[in-house]
N, C-alpha and C. Protein backbone atom coordinates (compact mmCIF):
# COMPACT_ATOMS: atom_id res chain seq x y z
N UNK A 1 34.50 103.41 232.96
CA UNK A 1 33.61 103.10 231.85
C UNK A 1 33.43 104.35 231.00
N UNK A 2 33.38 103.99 229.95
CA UNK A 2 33.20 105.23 228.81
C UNK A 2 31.63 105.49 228.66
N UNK A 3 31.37 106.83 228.98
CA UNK A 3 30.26 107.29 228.37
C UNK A 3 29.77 107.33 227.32
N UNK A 4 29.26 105.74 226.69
CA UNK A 4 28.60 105.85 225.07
C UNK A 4 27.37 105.00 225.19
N UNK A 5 26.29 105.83 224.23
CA UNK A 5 25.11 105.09 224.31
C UNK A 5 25.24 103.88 223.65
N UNK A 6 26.98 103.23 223.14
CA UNK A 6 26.87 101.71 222.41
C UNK A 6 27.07 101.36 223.76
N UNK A 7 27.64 101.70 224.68
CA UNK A 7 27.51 100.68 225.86
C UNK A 7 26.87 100.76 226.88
N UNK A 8 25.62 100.58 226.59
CA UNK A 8 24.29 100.51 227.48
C UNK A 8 23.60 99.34 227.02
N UNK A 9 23.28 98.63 227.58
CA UNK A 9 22.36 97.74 227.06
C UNK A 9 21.32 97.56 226.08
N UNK A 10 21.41 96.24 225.64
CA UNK A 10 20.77 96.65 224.22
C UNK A 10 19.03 96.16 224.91
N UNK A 11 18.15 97.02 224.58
CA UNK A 11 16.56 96.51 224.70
C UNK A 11 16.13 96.64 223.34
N UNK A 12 15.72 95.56 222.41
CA UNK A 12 15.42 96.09 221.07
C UNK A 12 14.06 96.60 221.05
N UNK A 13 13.49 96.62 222.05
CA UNK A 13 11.82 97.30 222.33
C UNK A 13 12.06 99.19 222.36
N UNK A 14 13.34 99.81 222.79
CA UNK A 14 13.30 100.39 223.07
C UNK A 14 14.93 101.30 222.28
N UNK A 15 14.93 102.21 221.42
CA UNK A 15 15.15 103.06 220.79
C UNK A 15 16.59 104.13 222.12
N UNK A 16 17.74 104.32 221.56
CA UNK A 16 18.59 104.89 222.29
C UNK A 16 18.95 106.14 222.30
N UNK A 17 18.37 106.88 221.68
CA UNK A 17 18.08 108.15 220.95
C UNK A 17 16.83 108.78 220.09
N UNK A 18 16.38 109.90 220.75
CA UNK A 18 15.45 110.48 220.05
C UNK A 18 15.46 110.39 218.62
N UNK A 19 14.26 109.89 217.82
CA UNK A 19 13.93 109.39 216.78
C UNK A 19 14.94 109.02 215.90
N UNK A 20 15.79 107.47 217.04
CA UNK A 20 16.50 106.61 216.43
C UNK A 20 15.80 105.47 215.88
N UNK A 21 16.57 104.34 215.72
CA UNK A 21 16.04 103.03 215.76
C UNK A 21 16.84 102.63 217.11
N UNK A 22 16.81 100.80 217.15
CA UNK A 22 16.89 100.31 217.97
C UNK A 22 18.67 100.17 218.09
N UNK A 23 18.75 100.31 216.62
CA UNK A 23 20.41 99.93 216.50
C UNK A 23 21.36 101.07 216.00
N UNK A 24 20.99 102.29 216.92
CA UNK A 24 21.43 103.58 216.63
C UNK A 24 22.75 103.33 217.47
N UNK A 25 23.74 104.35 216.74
CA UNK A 25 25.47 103.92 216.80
C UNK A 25 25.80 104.86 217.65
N UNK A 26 25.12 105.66 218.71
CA UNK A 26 25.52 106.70 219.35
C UNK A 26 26.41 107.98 218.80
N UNK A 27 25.91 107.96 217.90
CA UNK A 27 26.21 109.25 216.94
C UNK A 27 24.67 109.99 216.12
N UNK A 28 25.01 111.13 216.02
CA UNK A 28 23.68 111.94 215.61
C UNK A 28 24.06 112.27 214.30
N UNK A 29 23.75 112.24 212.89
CA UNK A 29 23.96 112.62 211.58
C UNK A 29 23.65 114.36 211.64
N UNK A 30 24.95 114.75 211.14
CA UNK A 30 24.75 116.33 211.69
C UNK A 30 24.90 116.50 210.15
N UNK A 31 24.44 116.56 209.38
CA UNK A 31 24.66 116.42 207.90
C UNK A 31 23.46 117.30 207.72
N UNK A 32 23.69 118.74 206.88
CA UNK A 32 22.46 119.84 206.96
C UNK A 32 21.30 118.91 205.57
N UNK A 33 20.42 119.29 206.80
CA UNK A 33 18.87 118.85 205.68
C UNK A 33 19.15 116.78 206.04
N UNK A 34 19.81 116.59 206.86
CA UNK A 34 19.25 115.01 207.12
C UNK A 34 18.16 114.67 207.42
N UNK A 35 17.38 115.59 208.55
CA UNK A 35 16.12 114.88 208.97
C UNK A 35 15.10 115.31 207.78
N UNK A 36 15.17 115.85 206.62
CA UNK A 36 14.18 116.09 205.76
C UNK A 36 13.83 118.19 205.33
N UNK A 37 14.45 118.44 206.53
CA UNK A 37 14.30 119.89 206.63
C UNK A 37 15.10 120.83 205.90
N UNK A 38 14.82 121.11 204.64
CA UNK A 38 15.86 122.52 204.24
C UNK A 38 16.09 123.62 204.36
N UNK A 39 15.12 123.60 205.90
CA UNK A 39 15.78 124.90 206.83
C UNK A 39 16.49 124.97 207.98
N UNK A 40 17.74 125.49 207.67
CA UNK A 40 18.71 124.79 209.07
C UNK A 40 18.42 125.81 209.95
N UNK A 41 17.52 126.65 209.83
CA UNK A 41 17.10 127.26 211.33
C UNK A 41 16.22 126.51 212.03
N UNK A 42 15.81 125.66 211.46
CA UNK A 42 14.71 124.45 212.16
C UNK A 42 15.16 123.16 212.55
N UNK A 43 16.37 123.00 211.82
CA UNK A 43 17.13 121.62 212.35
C UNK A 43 17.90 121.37 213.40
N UNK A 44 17.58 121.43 214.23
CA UNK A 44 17.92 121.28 215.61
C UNK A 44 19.34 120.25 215.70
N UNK A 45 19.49 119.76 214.84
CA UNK A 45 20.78 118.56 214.68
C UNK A 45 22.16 119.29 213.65
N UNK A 46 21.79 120.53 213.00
CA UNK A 46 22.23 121.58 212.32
C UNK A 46 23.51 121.58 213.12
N UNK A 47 25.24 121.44 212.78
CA UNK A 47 25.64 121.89 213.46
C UNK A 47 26.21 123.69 213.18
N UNK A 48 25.52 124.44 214.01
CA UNK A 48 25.81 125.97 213.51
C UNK A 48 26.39 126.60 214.54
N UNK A 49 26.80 125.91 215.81
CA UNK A 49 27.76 126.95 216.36
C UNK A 49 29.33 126.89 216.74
N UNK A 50 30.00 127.47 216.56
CA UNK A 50 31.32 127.03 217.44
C UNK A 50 31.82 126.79 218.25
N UNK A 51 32.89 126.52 218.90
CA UNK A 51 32.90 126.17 220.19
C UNK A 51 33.40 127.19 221.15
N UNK A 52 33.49 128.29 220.76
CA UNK A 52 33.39 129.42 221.54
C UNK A 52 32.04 129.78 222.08
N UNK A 53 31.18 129.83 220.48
CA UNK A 53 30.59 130.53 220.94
C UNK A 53 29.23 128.93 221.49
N UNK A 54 29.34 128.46 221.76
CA UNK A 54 28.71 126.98 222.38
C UNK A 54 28.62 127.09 223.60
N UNK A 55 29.99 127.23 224.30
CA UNK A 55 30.33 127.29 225.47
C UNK A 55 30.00 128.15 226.04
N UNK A 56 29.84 129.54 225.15
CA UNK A 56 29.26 130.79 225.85
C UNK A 56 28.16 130.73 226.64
N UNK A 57 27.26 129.50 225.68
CA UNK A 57 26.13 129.18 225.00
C UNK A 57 25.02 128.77 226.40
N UNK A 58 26.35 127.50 227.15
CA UNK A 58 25.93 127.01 227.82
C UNK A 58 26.66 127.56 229.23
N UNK A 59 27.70 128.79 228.82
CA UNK A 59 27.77 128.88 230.63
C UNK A 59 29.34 128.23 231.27
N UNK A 60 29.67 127.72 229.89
CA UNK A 60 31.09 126.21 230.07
C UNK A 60 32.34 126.78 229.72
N UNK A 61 33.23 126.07 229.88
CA UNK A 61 34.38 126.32 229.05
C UNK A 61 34.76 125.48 228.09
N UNK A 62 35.63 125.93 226.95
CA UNK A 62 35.60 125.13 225.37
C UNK A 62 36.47 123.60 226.10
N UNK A 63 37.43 123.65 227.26
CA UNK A 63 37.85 122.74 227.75
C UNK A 63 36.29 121.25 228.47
N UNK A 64 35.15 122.22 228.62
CA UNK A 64 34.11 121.22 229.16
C UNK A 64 33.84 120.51 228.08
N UNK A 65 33.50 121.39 226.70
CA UNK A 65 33.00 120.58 226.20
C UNK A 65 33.80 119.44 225.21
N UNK A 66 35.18 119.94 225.40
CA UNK A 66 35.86 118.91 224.85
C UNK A 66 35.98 117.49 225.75
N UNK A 67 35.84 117.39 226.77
CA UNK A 67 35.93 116.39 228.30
C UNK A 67 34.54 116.11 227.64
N UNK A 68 33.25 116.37 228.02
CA UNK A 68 31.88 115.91 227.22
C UNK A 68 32.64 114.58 225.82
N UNK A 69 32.70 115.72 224.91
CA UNK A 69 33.26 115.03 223.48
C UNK A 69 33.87 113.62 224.02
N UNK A 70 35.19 113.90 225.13
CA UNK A 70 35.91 113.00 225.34
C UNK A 70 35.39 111.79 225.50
N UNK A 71 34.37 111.95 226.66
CA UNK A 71 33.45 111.49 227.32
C UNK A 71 32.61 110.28 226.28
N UNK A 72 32.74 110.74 225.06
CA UNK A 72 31.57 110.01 224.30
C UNK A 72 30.07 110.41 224.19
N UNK A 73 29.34 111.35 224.87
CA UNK A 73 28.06 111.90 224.92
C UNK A 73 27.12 112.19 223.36
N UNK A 74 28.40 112.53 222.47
CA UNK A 74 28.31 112.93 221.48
C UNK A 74 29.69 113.26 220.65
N UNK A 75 29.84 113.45 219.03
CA UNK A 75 30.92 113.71 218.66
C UNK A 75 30.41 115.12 217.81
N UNK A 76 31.56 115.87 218.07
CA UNK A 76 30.78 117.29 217.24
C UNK A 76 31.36 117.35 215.83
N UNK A 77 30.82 118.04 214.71
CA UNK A 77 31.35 117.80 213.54
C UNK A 77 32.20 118.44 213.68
N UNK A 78 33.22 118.27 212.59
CA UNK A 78 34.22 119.26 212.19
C UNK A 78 33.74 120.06 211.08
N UNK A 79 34.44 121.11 210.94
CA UNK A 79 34.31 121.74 210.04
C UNK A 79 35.78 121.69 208.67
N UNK A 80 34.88 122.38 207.24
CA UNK A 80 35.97 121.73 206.57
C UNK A 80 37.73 122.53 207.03
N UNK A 81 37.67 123.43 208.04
CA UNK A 81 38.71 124.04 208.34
C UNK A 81 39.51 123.18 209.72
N UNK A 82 38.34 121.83 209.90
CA UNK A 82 38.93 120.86 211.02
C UNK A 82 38.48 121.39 212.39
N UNK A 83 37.67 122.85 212.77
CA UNK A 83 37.25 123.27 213.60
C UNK A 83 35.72 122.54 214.39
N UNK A 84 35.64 122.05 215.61
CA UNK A 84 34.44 121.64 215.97
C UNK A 84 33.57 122.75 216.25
N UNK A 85 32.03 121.97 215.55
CA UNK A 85 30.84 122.90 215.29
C UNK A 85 29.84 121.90 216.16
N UNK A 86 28.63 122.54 216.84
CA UNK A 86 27.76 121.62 218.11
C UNK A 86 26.21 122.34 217.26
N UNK A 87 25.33 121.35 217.68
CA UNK A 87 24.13 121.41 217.13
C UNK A 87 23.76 121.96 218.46
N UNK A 88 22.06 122.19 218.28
CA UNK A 88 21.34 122.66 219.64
C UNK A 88 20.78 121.16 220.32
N UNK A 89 21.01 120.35 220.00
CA UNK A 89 20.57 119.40 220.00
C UNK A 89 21.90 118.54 221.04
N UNK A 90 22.97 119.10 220.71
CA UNK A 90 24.08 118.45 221.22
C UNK A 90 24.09 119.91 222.51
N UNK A 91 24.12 120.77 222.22
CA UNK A 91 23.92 121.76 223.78
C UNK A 91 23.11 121.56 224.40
N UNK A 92 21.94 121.23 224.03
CA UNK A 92 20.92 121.03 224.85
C UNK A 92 21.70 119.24 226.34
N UNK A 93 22.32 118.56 225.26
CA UNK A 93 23.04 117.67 225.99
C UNK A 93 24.18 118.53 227.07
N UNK A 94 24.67 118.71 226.49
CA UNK A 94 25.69 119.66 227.26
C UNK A 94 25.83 120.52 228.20
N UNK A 95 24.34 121.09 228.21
CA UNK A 95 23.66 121.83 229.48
C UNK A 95 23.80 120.63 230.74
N UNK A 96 23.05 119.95 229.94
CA UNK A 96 22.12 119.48 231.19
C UNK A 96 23.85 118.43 231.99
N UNK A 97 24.51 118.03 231.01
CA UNK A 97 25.79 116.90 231.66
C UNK A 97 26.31 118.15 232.44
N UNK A 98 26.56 119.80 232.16
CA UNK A 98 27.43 120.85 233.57
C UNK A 98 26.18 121.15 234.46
N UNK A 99 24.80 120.77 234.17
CA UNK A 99 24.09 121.02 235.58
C UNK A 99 24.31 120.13 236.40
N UNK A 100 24.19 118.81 236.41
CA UNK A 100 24.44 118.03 236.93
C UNK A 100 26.14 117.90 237.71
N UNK A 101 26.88 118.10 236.44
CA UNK A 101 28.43 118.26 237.57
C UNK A 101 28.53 118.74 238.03
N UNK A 102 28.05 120.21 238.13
CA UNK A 102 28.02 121.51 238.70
C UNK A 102 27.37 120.92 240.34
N UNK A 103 26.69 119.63 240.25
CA UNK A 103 26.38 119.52 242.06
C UNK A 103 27.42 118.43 242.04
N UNK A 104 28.61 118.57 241.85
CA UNK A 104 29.32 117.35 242.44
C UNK A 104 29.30 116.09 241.50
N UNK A 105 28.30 115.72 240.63
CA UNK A 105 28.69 114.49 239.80
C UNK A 105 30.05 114.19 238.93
N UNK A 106 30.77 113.41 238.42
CA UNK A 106 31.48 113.59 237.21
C UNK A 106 31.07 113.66 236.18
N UNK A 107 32.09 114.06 235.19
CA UNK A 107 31.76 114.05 234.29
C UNK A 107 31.40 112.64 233.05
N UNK A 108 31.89 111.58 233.14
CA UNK A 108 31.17 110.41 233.18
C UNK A 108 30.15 110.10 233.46
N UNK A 109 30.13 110.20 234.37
CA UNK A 109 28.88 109.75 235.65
C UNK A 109 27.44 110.20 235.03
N UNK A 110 27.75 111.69 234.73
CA UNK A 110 26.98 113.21 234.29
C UNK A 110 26.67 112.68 232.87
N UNK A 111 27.33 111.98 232.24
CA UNK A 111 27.14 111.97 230.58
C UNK A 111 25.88 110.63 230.66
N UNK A 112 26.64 109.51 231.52
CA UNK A 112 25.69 108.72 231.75
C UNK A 112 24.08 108.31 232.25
N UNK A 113 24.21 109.61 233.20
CA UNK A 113 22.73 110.04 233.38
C UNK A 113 21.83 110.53 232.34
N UNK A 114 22.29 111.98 231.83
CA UNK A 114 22.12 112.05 230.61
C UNK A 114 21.54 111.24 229.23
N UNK A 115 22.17 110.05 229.07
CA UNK A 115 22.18 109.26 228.27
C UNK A 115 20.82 108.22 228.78
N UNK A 116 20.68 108.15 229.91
CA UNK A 116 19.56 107.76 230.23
C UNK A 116 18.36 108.44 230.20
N UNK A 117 18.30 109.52 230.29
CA UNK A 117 17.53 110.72 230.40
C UNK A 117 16.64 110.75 229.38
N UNK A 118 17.73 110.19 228.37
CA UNK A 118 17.01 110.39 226.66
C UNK A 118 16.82 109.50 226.69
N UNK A 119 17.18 107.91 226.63
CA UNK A 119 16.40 106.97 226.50
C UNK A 119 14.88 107.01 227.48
N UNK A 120 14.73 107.39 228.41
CA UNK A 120 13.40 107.27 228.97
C UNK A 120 12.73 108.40 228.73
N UNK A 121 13.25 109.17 228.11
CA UNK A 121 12.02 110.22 226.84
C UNK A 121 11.45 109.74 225.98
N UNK A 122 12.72 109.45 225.06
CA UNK A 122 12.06 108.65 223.87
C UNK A 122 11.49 107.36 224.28
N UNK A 123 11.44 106.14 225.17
CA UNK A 123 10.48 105.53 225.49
C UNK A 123 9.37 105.86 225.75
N UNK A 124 8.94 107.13 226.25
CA UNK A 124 7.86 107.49 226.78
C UNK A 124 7.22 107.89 225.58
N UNK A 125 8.03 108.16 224.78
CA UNK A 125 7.43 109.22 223.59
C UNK A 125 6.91 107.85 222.58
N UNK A 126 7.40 107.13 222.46
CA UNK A 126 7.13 105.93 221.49
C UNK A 126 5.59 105.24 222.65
N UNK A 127 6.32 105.06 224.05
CA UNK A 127 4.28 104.71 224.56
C UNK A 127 3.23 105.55 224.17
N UNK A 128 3.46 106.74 224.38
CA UNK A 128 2.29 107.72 224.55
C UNK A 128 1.74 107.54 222.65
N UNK A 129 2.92 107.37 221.79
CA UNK A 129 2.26 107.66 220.54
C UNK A 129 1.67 106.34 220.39
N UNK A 130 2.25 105.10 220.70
CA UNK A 130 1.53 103.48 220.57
C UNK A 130 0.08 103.57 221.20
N UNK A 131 0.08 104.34 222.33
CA UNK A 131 -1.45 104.57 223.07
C UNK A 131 -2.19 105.22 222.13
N UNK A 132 -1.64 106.12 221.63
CA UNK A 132 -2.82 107.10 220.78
C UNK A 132 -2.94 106.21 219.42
N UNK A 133 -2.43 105.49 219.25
CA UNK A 133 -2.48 104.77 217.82
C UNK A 133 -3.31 103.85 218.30
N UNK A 134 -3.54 103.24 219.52
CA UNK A 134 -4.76 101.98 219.46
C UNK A 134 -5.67 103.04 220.05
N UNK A 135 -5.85 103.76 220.44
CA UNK A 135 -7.24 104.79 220.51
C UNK A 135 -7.81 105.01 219.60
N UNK A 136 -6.83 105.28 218.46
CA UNK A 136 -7.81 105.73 217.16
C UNK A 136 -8.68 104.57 216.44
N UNK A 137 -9.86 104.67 216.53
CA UNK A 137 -10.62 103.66 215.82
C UNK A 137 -10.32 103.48 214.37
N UNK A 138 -9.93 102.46 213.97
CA UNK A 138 -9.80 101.77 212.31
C UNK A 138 -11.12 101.66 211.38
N UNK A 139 -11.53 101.99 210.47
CA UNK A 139 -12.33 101.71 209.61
C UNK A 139 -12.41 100.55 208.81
């Protein structure tokens, strides 16, 4: 089975990516200033590093994170020289899929956990804010 958040089940209650929607394509818009921010030191989805220095980043080799890529976890942009560039947002993924292999999981296996990982964040994150929204008294 391929590691992609399109093939996970669909719950339309529940969001497949941090501040996706319900019908997010398992891809992250790495497009500078998408989420609203025109500071790409703050855009965490920014892609600003290479894959040298990524891998450094996380400890990996440029071969891991291409197996990741392979994997489906994420796709990294290219650059206009055709070179792949990774957000912190996509390392931060990338960490956590070689901690996990690193005890023996695959790398599949590893992407798939992962991929769950974030969906039951961002679920949690969408309860906790629905809770605080009926707490607040209406006028």
């Amino acid at each position: 089975m391929v590691c992609n958040k399109n093939t996970l089940p669909e719950d339309p209650g529940v969001p497949t990516a941090p501040g996706s929607s319900p019908a997010f394509t398992g891809k992250v818009s790495m497009t500078p200033g998408h989420n609203g921010s025109s500071d790409k030191f703050e855009d965490e989805h920014y892609p600003a590093y290479t894959m040298g220095r990524a891998a450094e980043m996380i400890g990996a080799t440029p071969g891991f994170l291409r197996a990741v890529e392979q994997a489906r976890l994420f796709e990294a942009i290219r650059s206009d020289g055709g070179h792949r560039r990774y957000s912190r947002y996509q390392l931060r993924l990338a960490a956590r899929v070689r901690e996990i292999a690193d005890q023996g999981t695959g790398i599949e296996a590893a992407c798939r956990i992962v991929i769950l990982e974030d969906q039951l964040a961002e679920a949690l994150e969408i309860n906790a804010r629905h809770q605080r929204d009926q707490a607040t008294p209406t006028n």
